[in-house]
Protein backbone atom coordinates (compact mmCIF):
# COMPACT_ATOMS: atom_id res chain seq x y z
CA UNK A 1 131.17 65.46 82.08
CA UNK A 2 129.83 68.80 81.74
CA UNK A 3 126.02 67.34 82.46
CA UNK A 4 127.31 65.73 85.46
CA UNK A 5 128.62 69.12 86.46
CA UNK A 6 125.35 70.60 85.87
CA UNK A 7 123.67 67.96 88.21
CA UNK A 8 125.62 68.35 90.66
CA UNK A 9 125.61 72.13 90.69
CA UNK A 10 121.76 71.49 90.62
CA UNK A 11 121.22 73.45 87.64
CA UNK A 12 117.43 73.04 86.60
CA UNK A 13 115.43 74.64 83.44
CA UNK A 14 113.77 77.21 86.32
CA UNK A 15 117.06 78.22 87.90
CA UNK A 16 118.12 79.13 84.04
CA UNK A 17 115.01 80.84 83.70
CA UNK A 18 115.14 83.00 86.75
CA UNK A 19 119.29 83.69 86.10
CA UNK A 20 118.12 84.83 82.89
CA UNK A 21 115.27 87.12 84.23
CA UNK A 22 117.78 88.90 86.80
CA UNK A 23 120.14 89.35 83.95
CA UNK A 24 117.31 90.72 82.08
CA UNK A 25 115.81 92.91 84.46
CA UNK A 26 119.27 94.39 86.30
CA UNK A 27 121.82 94.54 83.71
CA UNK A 28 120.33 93.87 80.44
CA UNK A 29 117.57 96.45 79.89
CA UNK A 30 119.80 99.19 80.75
CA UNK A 31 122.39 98.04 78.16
CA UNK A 32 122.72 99.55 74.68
CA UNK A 33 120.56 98.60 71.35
CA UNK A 34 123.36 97.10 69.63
CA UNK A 35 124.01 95.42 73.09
CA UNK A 36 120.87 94.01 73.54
CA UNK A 37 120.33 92.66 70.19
CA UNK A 38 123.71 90.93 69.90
CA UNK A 39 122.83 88.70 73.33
CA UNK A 40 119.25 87.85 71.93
CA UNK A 41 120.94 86.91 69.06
CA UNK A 42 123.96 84.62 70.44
CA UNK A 43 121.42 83.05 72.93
CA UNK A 44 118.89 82.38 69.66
CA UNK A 45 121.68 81.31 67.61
CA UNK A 46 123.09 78.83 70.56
CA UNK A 47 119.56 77.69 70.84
CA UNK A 48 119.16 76.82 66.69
CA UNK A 49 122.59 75.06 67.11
CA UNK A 50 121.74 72.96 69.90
CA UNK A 51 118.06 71.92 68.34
CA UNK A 52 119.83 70.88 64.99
CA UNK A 53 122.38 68.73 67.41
CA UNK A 54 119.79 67.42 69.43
CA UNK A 55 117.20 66.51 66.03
CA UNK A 56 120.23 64.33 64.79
CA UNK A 57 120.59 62.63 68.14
CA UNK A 58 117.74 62.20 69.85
CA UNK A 59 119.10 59.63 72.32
CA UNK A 60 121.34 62.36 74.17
CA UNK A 61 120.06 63.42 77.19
CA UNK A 62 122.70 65.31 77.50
CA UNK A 63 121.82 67.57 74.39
CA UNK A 64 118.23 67.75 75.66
CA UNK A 65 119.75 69.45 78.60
CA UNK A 66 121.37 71.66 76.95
CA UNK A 67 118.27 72.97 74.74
CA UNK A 68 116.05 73.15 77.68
CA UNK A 69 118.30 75.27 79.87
CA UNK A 70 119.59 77.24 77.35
CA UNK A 71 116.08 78.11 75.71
CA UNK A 72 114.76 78.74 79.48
CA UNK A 73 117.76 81.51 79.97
CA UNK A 74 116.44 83.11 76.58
CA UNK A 75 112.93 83.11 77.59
CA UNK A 76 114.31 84.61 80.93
CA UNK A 77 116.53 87.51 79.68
CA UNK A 78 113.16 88.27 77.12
CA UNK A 79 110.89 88.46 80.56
CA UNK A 80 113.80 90.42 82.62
CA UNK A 81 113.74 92.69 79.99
CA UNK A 82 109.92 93.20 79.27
CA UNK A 83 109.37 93.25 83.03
CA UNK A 84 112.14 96.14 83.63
CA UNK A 85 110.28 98.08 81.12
CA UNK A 86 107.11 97.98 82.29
CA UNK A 87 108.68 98.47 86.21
CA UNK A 88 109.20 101.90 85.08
CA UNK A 89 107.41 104.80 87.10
CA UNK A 90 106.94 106.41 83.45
CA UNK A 91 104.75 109.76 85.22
CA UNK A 92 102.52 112.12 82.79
CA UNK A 93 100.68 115.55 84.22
CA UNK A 94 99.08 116.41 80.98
CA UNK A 95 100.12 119.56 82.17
CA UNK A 96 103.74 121.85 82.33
CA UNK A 97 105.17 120.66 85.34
CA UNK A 98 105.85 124.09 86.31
CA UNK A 99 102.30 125.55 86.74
CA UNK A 100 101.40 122.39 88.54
CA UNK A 101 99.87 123.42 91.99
CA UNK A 102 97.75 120.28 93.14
CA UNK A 103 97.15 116.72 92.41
CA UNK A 104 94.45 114.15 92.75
CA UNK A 105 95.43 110.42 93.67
CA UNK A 106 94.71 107.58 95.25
CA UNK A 107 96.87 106.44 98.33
CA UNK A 108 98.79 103.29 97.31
CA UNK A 109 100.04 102.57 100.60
CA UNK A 110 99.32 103.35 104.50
CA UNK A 111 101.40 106.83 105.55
CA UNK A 112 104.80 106.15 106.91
CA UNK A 113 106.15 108.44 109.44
CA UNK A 114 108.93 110.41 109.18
CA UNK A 115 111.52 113.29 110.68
CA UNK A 116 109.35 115.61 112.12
CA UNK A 117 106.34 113.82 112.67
CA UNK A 118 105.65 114.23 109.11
CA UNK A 119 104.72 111.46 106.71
CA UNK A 120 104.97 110.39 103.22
CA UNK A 121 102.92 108.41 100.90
CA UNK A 122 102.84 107.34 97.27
CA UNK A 123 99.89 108.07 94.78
CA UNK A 124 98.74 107.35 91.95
CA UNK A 125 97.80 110.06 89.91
CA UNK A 126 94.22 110.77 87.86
CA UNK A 127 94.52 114.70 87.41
CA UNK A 128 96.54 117.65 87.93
CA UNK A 129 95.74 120.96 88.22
CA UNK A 130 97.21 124.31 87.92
CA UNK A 131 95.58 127.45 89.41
CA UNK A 132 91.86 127.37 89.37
CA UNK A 133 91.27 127.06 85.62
CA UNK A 134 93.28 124.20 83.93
CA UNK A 135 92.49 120.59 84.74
CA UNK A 136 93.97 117.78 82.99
CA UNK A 137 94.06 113.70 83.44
CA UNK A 138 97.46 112.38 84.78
CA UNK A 139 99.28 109.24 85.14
CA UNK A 140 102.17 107.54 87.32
CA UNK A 141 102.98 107.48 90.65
CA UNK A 142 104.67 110.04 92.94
CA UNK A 143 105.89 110.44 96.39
CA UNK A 144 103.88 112.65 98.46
CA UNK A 145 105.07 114.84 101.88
CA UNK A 146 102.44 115.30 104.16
CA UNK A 147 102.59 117.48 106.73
CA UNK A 148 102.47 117.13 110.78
CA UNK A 149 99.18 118.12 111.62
CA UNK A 150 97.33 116.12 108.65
CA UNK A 151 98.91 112.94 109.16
CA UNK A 152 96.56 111.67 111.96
CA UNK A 153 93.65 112.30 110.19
CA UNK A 154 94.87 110.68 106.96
CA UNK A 155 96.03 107.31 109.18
CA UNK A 156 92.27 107.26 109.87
CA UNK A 157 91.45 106.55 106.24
CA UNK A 158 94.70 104.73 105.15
CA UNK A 159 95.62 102.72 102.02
CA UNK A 160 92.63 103.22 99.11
CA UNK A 161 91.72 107.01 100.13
CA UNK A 162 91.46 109.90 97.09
CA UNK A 163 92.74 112.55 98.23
CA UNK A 164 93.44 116.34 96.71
CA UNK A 165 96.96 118.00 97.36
CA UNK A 166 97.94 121.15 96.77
CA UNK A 167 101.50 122.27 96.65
CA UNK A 168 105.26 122.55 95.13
CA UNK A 169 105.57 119.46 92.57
CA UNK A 170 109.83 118.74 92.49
CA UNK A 171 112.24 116.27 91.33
CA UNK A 172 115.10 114.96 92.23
CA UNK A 173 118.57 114.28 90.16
CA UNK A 174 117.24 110.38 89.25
CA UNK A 175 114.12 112.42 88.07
CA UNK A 176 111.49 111.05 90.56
CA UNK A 177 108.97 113.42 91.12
CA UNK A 178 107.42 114.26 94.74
CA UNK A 179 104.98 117.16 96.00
CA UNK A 180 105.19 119.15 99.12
CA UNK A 181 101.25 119.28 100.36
CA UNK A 182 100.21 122.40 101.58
CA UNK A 183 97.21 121.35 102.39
CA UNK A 184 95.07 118.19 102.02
CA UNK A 185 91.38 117.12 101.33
CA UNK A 186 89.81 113.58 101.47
CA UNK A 187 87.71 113.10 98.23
CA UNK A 188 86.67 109.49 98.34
CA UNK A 189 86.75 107.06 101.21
CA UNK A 190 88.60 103.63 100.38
CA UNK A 191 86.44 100.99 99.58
CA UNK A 192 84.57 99.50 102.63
CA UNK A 193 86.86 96.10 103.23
CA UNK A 194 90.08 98.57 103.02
CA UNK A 195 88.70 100.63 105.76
CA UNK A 196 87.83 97.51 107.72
CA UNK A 197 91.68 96.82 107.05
CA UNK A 198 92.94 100.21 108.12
CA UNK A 199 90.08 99.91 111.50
CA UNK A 200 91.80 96.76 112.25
CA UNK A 201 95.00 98.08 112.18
CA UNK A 202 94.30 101.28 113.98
CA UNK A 203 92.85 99.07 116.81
CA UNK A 204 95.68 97.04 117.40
CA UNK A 205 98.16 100.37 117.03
CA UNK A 206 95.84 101.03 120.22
CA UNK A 207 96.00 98.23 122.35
CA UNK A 208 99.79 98.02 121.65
CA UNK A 209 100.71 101.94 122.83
CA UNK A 210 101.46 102.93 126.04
CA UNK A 211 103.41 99.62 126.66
CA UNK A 212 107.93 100.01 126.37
CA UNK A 213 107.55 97.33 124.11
CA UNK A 214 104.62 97.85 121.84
CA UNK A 215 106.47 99.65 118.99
CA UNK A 216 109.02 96.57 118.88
CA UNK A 217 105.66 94.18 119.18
CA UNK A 218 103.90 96.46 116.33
CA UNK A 219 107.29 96.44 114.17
CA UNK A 220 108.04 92.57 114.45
CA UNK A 221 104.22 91.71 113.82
CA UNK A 222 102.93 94.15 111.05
CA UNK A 223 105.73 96.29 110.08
CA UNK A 224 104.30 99.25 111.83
CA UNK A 225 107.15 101.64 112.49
CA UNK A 226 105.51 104.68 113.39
CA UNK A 227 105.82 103.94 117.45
CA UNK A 228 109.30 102.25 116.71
CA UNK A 229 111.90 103.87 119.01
CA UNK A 230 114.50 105.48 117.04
CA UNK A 231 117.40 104.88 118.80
CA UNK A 232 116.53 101.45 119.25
CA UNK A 233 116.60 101.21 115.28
CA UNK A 234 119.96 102.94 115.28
CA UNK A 235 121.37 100.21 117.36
CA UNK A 236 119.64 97.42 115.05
CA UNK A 237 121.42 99.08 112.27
CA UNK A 238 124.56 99.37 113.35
CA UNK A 239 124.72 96.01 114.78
CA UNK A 240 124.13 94.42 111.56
CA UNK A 241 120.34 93.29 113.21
CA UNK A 242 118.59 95.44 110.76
CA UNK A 243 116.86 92.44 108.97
CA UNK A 244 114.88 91.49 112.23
CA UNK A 245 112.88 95.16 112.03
CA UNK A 246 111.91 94.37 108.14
CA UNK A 247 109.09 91.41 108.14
CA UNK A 248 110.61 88.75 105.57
CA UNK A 249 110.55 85.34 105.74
CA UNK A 250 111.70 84.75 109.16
CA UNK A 251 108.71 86.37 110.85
CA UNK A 252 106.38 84.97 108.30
CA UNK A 253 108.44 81.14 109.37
CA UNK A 254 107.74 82.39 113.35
CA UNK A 255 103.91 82.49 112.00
CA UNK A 256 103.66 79.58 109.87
CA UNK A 257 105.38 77.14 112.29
CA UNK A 258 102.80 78.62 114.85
CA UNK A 259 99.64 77.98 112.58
CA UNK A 260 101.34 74.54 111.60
CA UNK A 261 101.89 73.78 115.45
CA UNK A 262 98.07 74.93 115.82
CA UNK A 263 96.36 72.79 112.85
CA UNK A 264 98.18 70.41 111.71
CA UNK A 265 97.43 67.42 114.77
CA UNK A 266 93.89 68.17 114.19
CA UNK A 267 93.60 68.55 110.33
CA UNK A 268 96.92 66.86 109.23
CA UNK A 269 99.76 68.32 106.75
CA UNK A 270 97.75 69.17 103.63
CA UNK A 271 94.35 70.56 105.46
CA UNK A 272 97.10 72.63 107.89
CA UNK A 273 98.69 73.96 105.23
CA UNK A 274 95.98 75.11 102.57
CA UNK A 275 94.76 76.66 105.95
CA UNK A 276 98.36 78.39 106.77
CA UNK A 277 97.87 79.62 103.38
CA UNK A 278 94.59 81.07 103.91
CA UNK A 279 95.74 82.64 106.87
CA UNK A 280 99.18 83.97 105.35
CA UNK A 281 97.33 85.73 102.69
CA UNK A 282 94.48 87.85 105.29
CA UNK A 283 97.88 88.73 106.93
CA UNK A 284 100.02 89.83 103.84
CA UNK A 285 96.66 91.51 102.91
CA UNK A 286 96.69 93.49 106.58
CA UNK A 287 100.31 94.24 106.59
CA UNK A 288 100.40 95.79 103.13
CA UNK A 289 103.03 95.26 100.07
CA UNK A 290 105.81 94.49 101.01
CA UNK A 291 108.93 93.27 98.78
CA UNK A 292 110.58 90.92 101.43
CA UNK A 293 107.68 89.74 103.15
CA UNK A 294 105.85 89.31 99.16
CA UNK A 295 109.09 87.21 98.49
CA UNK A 296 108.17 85.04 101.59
CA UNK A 297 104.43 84.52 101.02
CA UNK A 298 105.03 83.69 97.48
CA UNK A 299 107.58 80.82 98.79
CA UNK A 300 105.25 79.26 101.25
CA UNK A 301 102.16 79.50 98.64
CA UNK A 302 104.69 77.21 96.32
CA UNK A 303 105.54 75.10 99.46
CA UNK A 304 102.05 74.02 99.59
CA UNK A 305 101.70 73.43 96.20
CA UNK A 306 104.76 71.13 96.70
CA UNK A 307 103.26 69.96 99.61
CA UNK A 308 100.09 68.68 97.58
CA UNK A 309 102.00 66.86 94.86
CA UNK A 310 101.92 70.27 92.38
CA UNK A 311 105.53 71.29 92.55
CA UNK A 312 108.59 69.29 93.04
CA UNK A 313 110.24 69.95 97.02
CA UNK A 314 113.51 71.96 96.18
CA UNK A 315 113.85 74.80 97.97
CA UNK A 316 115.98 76.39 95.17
CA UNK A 317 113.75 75.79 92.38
CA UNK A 318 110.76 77.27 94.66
CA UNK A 319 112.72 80.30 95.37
CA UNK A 320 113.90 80.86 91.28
CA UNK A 321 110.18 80.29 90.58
CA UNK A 322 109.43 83.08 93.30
CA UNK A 323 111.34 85.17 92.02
CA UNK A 324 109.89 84.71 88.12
CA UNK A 325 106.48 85.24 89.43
CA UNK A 326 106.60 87.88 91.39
CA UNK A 327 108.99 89.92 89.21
CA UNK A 328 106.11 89.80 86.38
CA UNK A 329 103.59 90.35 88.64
CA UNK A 330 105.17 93.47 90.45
CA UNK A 331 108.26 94.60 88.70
CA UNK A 332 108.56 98.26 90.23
CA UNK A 333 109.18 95.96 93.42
CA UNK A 334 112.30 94.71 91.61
CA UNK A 335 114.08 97.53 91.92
CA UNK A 336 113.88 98.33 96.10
CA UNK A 337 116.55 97.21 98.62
CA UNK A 338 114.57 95.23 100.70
CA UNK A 339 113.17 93.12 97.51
CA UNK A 340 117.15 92.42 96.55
CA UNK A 341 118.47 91.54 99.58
CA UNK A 342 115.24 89.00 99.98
CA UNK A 343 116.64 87.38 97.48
CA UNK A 344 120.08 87.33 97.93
CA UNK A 345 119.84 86.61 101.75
CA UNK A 346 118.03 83.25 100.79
CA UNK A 347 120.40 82.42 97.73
CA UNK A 348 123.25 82.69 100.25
CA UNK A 349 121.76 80.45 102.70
CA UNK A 350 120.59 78.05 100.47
CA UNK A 351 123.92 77.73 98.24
CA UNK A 352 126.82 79.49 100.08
CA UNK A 353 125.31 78.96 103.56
CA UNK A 354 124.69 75.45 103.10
CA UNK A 355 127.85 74.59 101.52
CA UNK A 356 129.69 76.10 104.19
CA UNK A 357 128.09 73.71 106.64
CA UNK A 358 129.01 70.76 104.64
CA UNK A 359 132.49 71.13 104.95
CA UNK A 360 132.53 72.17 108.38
CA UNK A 361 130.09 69.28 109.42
CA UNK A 362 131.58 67.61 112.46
CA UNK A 363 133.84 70.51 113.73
CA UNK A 364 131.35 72.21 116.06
CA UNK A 365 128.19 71.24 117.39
CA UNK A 366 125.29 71.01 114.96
CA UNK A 367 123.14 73.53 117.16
CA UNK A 368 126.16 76.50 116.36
CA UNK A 369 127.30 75.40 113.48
CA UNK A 370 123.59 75.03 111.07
CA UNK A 371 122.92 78.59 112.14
CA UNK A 372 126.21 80.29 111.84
CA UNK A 373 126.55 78.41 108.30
CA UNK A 374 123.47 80.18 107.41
CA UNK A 375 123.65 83.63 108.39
CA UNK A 376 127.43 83.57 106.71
CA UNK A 377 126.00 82.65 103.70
CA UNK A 378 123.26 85.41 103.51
CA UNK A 379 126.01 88.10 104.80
CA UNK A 380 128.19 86.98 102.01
CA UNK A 381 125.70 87.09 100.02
CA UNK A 382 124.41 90.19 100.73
CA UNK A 383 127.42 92.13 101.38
CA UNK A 384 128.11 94.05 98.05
CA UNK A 385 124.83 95.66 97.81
CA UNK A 386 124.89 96.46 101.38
CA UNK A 387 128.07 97.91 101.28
CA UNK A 388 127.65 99.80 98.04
CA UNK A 389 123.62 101.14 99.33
CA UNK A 390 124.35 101.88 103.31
CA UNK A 391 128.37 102.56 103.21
CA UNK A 392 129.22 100.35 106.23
CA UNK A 393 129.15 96.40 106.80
CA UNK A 394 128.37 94.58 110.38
CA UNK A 395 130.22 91.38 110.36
CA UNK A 396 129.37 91.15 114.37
CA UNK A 397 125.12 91.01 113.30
CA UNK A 398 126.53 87.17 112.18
CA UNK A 399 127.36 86.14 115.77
CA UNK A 400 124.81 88.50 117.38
CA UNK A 401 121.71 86.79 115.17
CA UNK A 402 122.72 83.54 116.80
CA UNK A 403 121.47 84.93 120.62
CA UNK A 404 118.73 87.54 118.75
CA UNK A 405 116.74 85.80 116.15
CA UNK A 406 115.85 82.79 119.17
CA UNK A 407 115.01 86.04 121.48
CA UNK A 408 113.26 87.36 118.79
CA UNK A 409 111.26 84.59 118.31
CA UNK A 410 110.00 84.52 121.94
CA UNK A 411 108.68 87.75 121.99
CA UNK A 412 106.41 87.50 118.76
CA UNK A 413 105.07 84.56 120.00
CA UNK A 414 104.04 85.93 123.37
CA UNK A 415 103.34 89.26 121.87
CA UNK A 416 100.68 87.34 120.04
CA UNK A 417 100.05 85.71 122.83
CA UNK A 418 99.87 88.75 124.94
CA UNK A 419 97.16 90.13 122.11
CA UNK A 420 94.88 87.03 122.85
CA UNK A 421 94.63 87.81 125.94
CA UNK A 422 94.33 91.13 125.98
CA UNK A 423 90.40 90.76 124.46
CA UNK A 424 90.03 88.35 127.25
CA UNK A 425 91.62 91.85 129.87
CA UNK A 426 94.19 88.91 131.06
CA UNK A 427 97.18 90.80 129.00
CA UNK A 428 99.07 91.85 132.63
CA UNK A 429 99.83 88.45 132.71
CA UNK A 430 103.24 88.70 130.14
CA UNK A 431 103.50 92.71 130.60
CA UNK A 432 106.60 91.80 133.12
CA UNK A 433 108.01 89.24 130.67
CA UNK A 434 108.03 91.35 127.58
CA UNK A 435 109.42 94.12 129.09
CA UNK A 436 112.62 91.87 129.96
CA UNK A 437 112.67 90.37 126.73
CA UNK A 438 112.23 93.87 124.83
CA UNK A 439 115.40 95.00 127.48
CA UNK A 440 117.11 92.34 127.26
CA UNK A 441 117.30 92.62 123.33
CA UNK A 442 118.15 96.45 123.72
CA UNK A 443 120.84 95.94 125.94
CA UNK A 444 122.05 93.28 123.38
CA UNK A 445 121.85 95.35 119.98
CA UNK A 446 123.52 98.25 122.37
CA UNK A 447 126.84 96.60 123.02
CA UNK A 448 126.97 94.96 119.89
CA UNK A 449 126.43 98.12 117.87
CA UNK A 450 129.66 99.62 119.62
CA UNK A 451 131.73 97.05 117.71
CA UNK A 452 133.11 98.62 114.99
CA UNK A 453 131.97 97.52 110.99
CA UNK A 454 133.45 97.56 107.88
CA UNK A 455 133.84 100.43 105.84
CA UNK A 456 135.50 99.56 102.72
CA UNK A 457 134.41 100.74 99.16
CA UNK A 458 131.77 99.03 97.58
CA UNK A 459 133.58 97.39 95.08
CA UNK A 460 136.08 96.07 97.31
CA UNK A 461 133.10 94.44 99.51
CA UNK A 462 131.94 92.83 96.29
CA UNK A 463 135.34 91.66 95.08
CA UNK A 464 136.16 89.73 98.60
CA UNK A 465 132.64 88.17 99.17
CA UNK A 466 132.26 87.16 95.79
CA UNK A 467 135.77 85.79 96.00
CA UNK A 468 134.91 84.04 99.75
CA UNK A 469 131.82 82.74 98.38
CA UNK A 470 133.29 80.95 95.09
CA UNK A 471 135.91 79.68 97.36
CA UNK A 472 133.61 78.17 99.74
CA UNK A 473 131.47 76.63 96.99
CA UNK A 474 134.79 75.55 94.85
CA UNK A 475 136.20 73.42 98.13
CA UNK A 476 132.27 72.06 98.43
CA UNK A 477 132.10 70.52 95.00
CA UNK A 478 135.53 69.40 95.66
CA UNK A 479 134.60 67.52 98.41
CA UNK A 480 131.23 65.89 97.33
CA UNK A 481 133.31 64.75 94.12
CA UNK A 482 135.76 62.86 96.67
CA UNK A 483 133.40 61.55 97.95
CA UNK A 484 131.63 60.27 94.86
CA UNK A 485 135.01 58.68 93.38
CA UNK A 486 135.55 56.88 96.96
CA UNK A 487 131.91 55.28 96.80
CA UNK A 488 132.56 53.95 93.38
CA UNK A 489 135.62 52.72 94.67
CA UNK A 490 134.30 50.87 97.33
């Protein structure tokens, strides 16, 4: 009974192993010694229990089950764990962090613009220095302020650059440190396929000013924010549309069904896709880290390997193996917004969403219906940490995605479009069109952001969604079980 119930849940060894790794990683590492100990021990001692079951009845396959799932949750919590403590930003000066007056790093990211035209970048330290005498080796990373009139000239050198900063090193109450630059010196150049990177990027920041709609078409394609209007922003925040300005897996989707549509008539579906993967990884290389758009790169790399034969085609065991991989591989990632709500988004549509379509299959047409579904399920499923992060919810971003995320669509595609032809001086061709797209979508997030959200407390939020969410699943399983008893009935 309880195997069946598994199965039909779709509970596999990987999803155990990735539960186990968020439980590790969020809550478990943050617990107390005693805490910890007494979970690795009930899991072990489960684990012992179930092996000396399954060694005197080796015919079980439900026993087998049992040992594999529950020894992939162990192994799980034990990499959650190991990967939360080596997340940590653990930063050494070698020197009192009170006579610190400069710093020496390399720039771990491009500079993002800020209030004031200032910018901010994180570093990695290698030494620290206070006055003109003491010099010592350091370690970590910290946030750094730029100011105004330096920020141009560091955008021409970009991600890779050693620079030396002197001014006031600070912390803040979670004890993250950041330094105020005073002033700023390049000391090394980034290496010469990072400044081809940075070059490339600088040119297309180029051709895409001076249009109305090259800070959305710089946003959308390469997460360039810098010419993003602000007020436009506003309105994609408070319209619940915020998800369209972060690249994540539906603009790397608008891409790969592009390369797909491109290669896959004249190489076919394997040749297309090691190629979409080849392509996806020069772009996640140009666009920088980032969490969400990681998340979806990492997902389509598995979906070729599924593709080829490698891995078996179920989207939920992809995304739990996703998640496992690149939670090892970068776990100070774990711990941003974006990176959560990736995940979340996509467990929503892919459990809540998808369940909510099944039982309201048949009572709308399938063109509304599939894409409401969907976007209920992430919003459910992304509600509590919303709430709880940015104070306010935007049910009305569910309804306004439907018309958006289509529009949305359009516009990369001729924006990309529009950047072919602009090295062939044809560009004037879509200038017109864009602009009434890029208005169009304006006026859109403008009306919708008018309609007030919610603004309950955050535990509240997380109470009623997880509630609505169980529910929705609870009346799913009911159903597909009805349906099971009335084909073995017939």
């Amino acid at each position: 009974m309880v195997t069946q119930f598994l199965k039909r849940l779709r509970i596999t060894p990987v999803l155990c192993a990735a539960l186990g790794t968020a439980i590790g990683f969020y809550f478990l590492f943050h617990c107390a010694k005693p805490v910890i100990a007494a979970v690795f021990l009930l899991f072990l001692t489960a684990f012992n229990f179930l092996m000396a079951l399954s060694s005197l009845n080796t015919q079980s396959r439900a026993l087998k089950l049992y040992l594999v799932c529950t020894a992939a949750l162990t192994v799980g919590l034990a990499l959650g764990f190991c990967a939360a403590d080596s997340g940590q930003n653990k930063v050494a000066f070698g020197l009192p962090e009170n006579k610190i007056t400069a710093i020496e790093g390399m720039l771990l990211e491009d500079p993002r613009i800020i209030s004031g035209g200032k910018a901010i970048v994180t570093v990695t330290l290698r030494k620290c220095a206070a006055g003109n005498t003491l010099r010592a080796s350091g370690k970590g990373e910290i946030a750094v302020f730029i100011s105004a009139e330096n920020v141009e000239r560091l955008k021409q050198f970009g991600r890779g650059t050693v620079i030396y900063v002197e001014g006031s090193l600070r912390s803040n109450e979670k004890g993250n440190w950041s330094l105020s630059a005073k002033s700023l010196h390049v000391v090394k150049q980034p290496p010469p396929v990072e400044r081809m990177r940075t070059n490339i990027r600088l040119n297309l920041i180029k051709r895409f000013s001076g249009k109305s709609w090259g800070g959305l078409a710089l946003a959308l394609l390469l997460g360039i924010k810098d010419n993003l209007d602000t007020e436009l922003a506003v309105m994609y925040r408070n319209s619940g549309l915020s998800y369209i300005l972060a690249l994540s897996g539906m603009h790397l989707a608008i891409l790969a069904a592009l390369i797909t549509f491109l290669l896959k008539k004249p190489l076919g579906l394997k040749a297309s896709a090691i190629c979409g993967a080849a392509i996806i990884l020069l772009y996640c290389f140009l666009v920088g880290s980032m969490p969400s758009l990681n998340r979806a790169a990492m997902m389509y790399l598995l979906g070729v390997l599924a593709v080829l034969g490698a891995l078996p085609k179920k989207p939920l065991s992809i995304l739990s193996l996703s998640f496992i991989i690149q939670i090892i591989a970068t776990p100070s990632a774990g711990n941003s917004i974006s990176f959560i709500l990736s995940y979340l988004a996509l467990i929503g549509i892919l459990v809540i969403g998808k369940a909510l379509y099944s039982l309201l299959a048949g009572k709308a047409p399938d063109f509304l219906l599939q894409p409401l579904a969907l976007s209920s399920g992430a919003f459910l499923a992304t509600a509590g940490v919303c709430g709880s992060t940015f104070g306010l919810l935007a049910p009305v971003g569910i309804i306004t995605g439907l018309v958006m995320v289509p529009i949305t669509t359009v516009f990369m595609i001729g924006s990309i479009i529009w950047l072919v032809l602009d090295f062939l001086s044809l560009s004037a061709l879509l200038n017109l069109p864009l602009s009434v797209l890029y208005k169009l979508m304006e006026i859109i997030a403008s009306v919708s952001g008018k309609i007030p959200g919610i603004s309950a407390g955050a535990l509240s939020i997380i109470i009623l969604s997880l509630a609505i969410s169980l529910l929705i699943i609870a009346f799913e399983y009911r159903r597909r079980l009805s349906l099971l008893k009335l084909e073995l009935f017939l």
